[in-house]
N, C-alpha and C. Protein backbone atom coordinates (compact mmCIF):
# COMPACT_ATOMS: atom_id res chain seq x y z
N UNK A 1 144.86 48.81 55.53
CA UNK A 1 144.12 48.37 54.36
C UNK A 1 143.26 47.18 54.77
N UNK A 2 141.88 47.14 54.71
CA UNK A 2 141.15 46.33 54.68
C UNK A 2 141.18 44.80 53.90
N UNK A 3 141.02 43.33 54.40
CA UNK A 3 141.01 42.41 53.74
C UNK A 3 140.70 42.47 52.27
N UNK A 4 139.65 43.03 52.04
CA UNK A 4 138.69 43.31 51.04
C UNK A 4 139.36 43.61 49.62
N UNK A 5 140.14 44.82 50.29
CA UNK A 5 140.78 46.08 49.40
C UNK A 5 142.11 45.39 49.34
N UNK A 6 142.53 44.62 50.27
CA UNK A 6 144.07 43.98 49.44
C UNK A 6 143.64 42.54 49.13
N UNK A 7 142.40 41.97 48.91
CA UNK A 7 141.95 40.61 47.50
C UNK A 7 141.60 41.63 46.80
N UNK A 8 141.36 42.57 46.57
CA UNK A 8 141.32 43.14 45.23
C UNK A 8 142.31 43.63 44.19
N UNK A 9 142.99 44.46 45.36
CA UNK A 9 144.67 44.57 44.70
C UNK A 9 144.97 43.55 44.13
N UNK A 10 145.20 42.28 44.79
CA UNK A 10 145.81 40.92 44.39
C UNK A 10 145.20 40.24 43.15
N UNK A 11 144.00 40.60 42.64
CA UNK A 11 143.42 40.07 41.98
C UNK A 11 143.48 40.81 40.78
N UNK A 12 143.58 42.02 41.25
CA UNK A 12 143.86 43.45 39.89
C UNK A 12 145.45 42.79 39.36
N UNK A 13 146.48 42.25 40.53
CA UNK A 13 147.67 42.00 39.88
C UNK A 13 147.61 40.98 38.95
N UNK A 14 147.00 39.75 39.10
CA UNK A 14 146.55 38.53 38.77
C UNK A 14 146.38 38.95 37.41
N UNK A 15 145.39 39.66 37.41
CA UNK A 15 144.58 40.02 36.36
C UNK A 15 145.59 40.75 35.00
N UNK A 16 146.23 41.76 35.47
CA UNK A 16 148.00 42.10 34.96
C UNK A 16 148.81 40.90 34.62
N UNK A 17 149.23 40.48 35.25
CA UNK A 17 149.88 39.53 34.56
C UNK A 17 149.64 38.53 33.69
N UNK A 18 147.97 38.14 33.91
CA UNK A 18 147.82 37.35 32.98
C UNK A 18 147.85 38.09 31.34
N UNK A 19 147.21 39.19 31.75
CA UNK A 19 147.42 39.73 30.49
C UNK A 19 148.98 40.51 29.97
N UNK A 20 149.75 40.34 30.52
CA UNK A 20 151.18 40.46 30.09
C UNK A 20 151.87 39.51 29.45
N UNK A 21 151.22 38.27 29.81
CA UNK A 21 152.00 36.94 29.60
C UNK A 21 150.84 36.30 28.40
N UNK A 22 149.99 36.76 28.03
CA UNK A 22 149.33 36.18 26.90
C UNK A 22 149.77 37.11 25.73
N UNK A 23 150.16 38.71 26.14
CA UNK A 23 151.02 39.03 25.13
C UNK A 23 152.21 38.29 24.69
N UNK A 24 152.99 37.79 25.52
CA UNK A 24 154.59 37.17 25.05
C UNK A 24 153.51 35.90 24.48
N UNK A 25 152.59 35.17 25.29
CA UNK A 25 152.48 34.13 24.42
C UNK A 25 151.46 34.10 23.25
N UNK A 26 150.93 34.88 22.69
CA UNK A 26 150.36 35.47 21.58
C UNK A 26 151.70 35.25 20.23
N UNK A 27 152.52 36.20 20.61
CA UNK A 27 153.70 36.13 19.91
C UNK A 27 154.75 34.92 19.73
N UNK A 28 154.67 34.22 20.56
CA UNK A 28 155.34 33.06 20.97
C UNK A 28 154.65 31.94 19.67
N UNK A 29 153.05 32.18 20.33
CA UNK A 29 152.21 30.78 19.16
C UNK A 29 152.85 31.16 17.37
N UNK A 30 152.41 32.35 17.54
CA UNK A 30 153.29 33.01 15.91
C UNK A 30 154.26 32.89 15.41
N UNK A 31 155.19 32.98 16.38
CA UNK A 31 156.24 32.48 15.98
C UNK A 31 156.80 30.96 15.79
N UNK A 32 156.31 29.71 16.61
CA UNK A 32 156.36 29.08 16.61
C UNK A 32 155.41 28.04 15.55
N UNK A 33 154.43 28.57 15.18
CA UNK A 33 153.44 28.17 14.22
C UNK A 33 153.96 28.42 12.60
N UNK A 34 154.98 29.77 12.60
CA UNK A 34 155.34 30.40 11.32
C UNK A 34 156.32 29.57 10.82
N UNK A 35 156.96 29.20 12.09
CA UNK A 35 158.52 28.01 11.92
C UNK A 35 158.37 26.73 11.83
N UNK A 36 157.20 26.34 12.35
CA UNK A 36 156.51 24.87 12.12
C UNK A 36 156.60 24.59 10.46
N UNK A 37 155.24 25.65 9.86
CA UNK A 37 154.89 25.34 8.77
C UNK A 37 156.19 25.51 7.60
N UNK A 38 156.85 26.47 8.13
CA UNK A 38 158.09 26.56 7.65
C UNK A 38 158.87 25.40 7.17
N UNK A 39 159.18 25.20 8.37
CA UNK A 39 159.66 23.73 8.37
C UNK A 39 159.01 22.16 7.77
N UNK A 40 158.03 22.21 7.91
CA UNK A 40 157.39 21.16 7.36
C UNK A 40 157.09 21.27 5.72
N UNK A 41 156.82 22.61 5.64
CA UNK A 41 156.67 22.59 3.99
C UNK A 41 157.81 22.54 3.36
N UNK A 42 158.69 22.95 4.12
CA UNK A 42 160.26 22.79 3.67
C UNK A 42 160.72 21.23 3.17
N UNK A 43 159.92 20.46 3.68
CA UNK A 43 160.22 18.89 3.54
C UNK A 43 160.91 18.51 4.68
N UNK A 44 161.00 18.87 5.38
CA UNK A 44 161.77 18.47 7.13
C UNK A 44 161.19 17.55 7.86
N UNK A 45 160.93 16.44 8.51
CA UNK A 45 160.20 15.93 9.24
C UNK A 45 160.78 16.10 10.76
N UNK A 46 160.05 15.52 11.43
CA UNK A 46 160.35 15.78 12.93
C UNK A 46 161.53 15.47 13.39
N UNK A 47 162.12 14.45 13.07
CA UNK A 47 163.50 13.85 13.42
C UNK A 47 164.55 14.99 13.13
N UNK A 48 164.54 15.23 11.95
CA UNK A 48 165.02 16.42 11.36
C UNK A 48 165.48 17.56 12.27
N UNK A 49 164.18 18.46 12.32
CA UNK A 49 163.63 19.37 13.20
C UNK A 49 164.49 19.38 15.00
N UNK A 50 164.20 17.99 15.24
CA UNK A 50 164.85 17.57 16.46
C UNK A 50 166.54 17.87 16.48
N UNK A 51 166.85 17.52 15.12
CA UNK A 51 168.11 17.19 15.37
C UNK A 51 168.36 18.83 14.87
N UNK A 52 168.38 19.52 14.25
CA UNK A 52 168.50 20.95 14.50
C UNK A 52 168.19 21.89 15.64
N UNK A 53 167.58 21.51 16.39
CA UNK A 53 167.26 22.01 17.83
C UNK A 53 168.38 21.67 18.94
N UNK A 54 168.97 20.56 18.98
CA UNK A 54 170.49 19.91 19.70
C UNK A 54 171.75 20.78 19.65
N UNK A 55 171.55 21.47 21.02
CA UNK A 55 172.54 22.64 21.24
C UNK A 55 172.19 24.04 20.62
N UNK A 56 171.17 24.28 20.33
CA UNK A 56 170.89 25.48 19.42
C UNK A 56 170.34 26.34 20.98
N UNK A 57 171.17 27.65 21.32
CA UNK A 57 170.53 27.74 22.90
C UNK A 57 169.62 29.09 22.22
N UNK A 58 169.57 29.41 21.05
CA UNK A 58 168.54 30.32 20.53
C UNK A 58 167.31 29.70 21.27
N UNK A 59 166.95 28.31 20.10
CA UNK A 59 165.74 27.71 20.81
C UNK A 59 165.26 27.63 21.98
N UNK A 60 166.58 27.22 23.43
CA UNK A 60 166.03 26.76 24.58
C UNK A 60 165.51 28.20 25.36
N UNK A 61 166.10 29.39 25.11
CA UNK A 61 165.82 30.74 25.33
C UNK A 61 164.35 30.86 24.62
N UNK A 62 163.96 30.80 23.69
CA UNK A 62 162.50 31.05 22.77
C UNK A 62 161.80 30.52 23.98
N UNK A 63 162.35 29.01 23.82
CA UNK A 63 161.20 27.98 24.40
C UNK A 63 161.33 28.06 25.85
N UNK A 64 161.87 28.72 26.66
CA UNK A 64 162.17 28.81 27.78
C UNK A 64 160.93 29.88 28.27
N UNK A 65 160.84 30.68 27.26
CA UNK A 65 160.12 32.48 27.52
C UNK A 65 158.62 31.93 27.37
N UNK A 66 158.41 30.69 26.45
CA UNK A 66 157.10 30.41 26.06
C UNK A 66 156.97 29.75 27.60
N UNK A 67 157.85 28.90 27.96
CA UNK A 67 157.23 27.99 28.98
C UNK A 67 157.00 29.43 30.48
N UNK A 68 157.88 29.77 30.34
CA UNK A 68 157.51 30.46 31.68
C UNK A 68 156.25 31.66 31.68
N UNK A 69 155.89 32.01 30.36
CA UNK A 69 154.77 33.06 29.87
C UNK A 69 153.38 31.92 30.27
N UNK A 70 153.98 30.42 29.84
CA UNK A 70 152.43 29.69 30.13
C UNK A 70 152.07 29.52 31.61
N UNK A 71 153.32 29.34 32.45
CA UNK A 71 153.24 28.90 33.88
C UNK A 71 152.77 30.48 34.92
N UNK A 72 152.93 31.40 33.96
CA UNK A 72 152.44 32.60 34.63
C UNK A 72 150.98 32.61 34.29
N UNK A 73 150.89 32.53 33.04
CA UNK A 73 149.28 32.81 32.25
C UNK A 73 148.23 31.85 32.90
N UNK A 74 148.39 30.56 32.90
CA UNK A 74 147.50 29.48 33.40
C UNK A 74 147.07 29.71 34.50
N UNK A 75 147.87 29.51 35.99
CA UNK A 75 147.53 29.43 36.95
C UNK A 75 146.10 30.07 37.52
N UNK A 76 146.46 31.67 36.77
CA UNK A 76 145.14 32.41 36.91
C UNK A 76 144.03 32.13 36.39
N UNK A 77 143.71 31.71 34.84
CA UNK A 77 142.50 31.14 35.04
C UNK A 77 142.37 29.87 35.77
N UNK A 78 143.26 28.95 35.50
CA UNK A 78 142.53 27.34 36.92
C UNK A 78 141.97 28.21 38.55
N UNK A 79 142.64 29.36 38.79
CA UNK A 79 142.40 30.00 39.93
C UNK A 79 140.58 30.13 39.85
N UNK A 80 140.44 30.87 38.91
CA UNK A 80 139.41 31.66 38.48
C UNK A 80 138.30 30.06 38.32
N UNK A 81 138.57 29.66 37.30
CA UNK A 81 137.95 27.81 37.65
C UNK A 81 137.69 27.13 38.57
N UNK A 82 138.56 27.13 39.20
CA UNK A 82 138.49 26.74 40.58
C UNK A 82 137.58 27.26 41.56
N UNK A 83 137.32 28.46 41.70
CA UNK A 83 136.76 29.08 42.52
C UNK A 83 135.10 29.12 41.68
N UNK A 84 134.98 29.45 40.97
CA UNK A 84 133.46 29.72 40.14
C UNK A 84 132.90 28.45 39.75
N UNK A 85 133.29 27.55 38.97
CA UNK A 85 133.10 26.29 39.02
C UNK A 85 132.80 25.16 39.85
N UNK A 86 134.04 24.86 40.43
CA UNK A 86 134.22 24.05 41.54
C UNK A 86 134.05 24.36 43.03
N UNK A 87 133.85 25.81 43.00
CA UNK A 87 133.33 26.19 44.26
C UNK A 87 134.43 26.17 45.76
N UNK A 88 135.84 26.50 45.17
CA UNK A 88 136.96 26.45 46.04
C UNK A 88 136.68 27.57 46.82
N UNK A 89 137.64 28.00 48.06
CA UNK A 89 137.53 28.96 48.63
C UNK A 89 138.85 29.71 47.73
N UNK A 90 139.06 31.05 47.80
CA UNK A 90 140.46 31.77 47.62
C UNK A 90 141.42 31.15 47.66
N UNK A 91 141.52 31.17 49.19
CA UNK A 91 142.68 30.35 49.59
C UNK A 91 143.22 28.79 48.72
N UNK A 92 142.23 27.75 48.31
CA UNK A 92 142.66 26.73 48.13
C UNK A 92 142.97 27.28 46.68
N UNK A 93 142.21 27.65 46.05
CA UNK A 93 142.09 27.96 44.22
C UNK A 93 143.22 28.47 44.34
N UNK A 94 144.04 29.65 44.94
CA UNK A 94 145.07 30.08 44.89
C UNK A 94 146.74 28.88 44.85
N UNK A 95 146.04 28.31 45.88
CA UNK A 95 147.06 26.94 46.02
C UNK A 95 147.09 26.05 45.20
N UNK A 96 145.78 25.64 44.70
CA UNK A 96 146.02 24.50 43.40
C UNK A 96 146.77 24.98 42.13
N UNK A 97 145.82 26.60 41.79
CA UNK A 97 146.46 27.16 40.90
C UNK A 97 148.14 27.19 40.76
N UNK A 98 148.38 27.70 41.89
CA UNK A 98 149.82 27.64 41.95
C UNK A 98 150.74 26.56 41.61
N UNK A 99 150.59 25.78 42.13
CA UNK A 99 151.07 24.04 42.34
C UNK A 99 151.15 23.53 40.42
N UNK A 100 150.04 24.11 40.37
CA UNK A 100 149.54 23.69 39.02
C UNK A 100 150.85 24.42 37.98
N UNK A 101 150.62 25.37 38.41
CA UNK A 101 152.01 26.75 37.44
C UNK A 101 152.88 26.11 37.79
N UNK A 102 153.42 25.67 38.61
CA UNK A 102 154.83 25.39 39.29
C UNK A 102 154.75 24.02 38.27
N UNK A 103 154.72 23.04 38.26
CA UNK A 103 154.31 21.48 37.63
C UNK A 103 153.81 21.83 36.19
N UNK A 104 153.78 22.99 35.61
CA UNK A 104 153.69 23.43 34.34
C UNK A 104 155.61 24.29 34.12
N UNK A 105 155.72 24.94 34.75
CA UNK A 105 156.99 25.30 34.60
C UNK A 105 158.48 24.04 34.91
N UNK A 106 157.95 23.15 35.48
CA UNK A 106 159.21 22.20 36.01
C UNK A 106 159.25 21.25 34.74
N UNK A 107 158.01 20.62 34.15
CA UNK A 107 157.58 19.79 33.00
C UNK A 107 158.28 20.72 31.92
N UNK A 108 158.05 22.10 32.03
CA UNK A 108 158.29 22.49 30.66
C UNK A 108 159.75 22.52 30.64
N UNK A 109 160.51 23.34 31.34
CA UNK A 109 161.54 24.00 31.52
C UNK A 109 162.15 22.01 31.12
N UNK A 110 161.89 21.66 31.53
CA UNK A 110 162.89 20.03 31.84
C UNK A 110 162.35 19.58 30.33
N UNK A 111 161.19 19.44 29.47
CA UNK A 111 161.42 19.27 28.04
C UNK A 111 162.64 20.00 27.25
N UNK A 112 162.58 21.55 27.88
CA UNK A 112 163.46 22.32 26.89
C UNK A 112 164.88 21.84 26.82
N UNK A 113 164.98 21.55 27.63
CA UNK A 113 166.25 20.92 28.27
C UNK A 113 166.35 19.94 27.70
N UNK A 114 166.19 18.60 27.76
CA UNK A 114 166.09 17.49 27.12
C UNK A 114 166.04 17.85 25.75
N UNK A 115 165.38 18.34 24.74
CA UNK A 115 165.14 18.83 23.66
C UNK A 115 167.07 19.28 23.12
N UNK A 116 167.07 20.37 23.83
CA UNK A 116 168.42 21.27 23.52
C UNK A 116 169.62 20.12 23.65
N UNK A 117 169.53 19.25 25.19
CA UNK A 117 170.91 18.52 25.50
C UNK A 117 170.58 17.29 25.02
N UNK A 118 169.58 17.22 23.99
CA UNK A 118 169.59 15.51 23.46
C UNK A 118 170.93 15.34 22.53
């Protein structure tokens, strides 16, 4: 297989997943937006909210699926940014992108956490 023909594959996958993971997080914003207003019109304030989230591992599972749907979804466009914009080569856009997902998944995953074991 030619260089060519496997950055294209790779980019066809890219391209898959991002759109797999904007499905979960499509559904994710909805759900999380439906339970917001929920909650707030309910008369709840944030403290509240917080303190119902403490040990609830429903939540850290929800919020776990959102964080890892964003650390998949992102990377690819900063990739795509990176390269058209800023004028990266493959190689680096691939690497920032990445770095970038990774430091989006460690931040998130470690809120959920904190959140759940406060």
């Amino acid at each position: 297989m030619s260089a060519a023909a496997a950055s294209g594959i790779a980019q066809a996958k890219r391209w898959y997943w991002q759109r797999i993971s904007a499905m979960v997080l499509a559904l994710c914003v909805v759900v999380h937006l439906a339970v917001m207003i929920y909650a707030v019109r309910g008369g709840l304030s944030a403290g509240e909210i917080l303190g119902r989230t403490q040990g609830n591992w429903g939540f850290a599972v929800f919020y776990a699926v959102f964080v890892v749907a964003c650390a998949v979804h992102v990377p690819v466009g900063v990739a795509n940014i990176a390269r058209e914009w800023w004028g990266l080569g493959e190689r680096a856009a691939l690497w920032l992108s990445r770095a970038f997902g990774l430091l989006l998944l460690g931040m998130g995953l470690r809120a959920v956490v904190a959140v759940v074991a406060a």
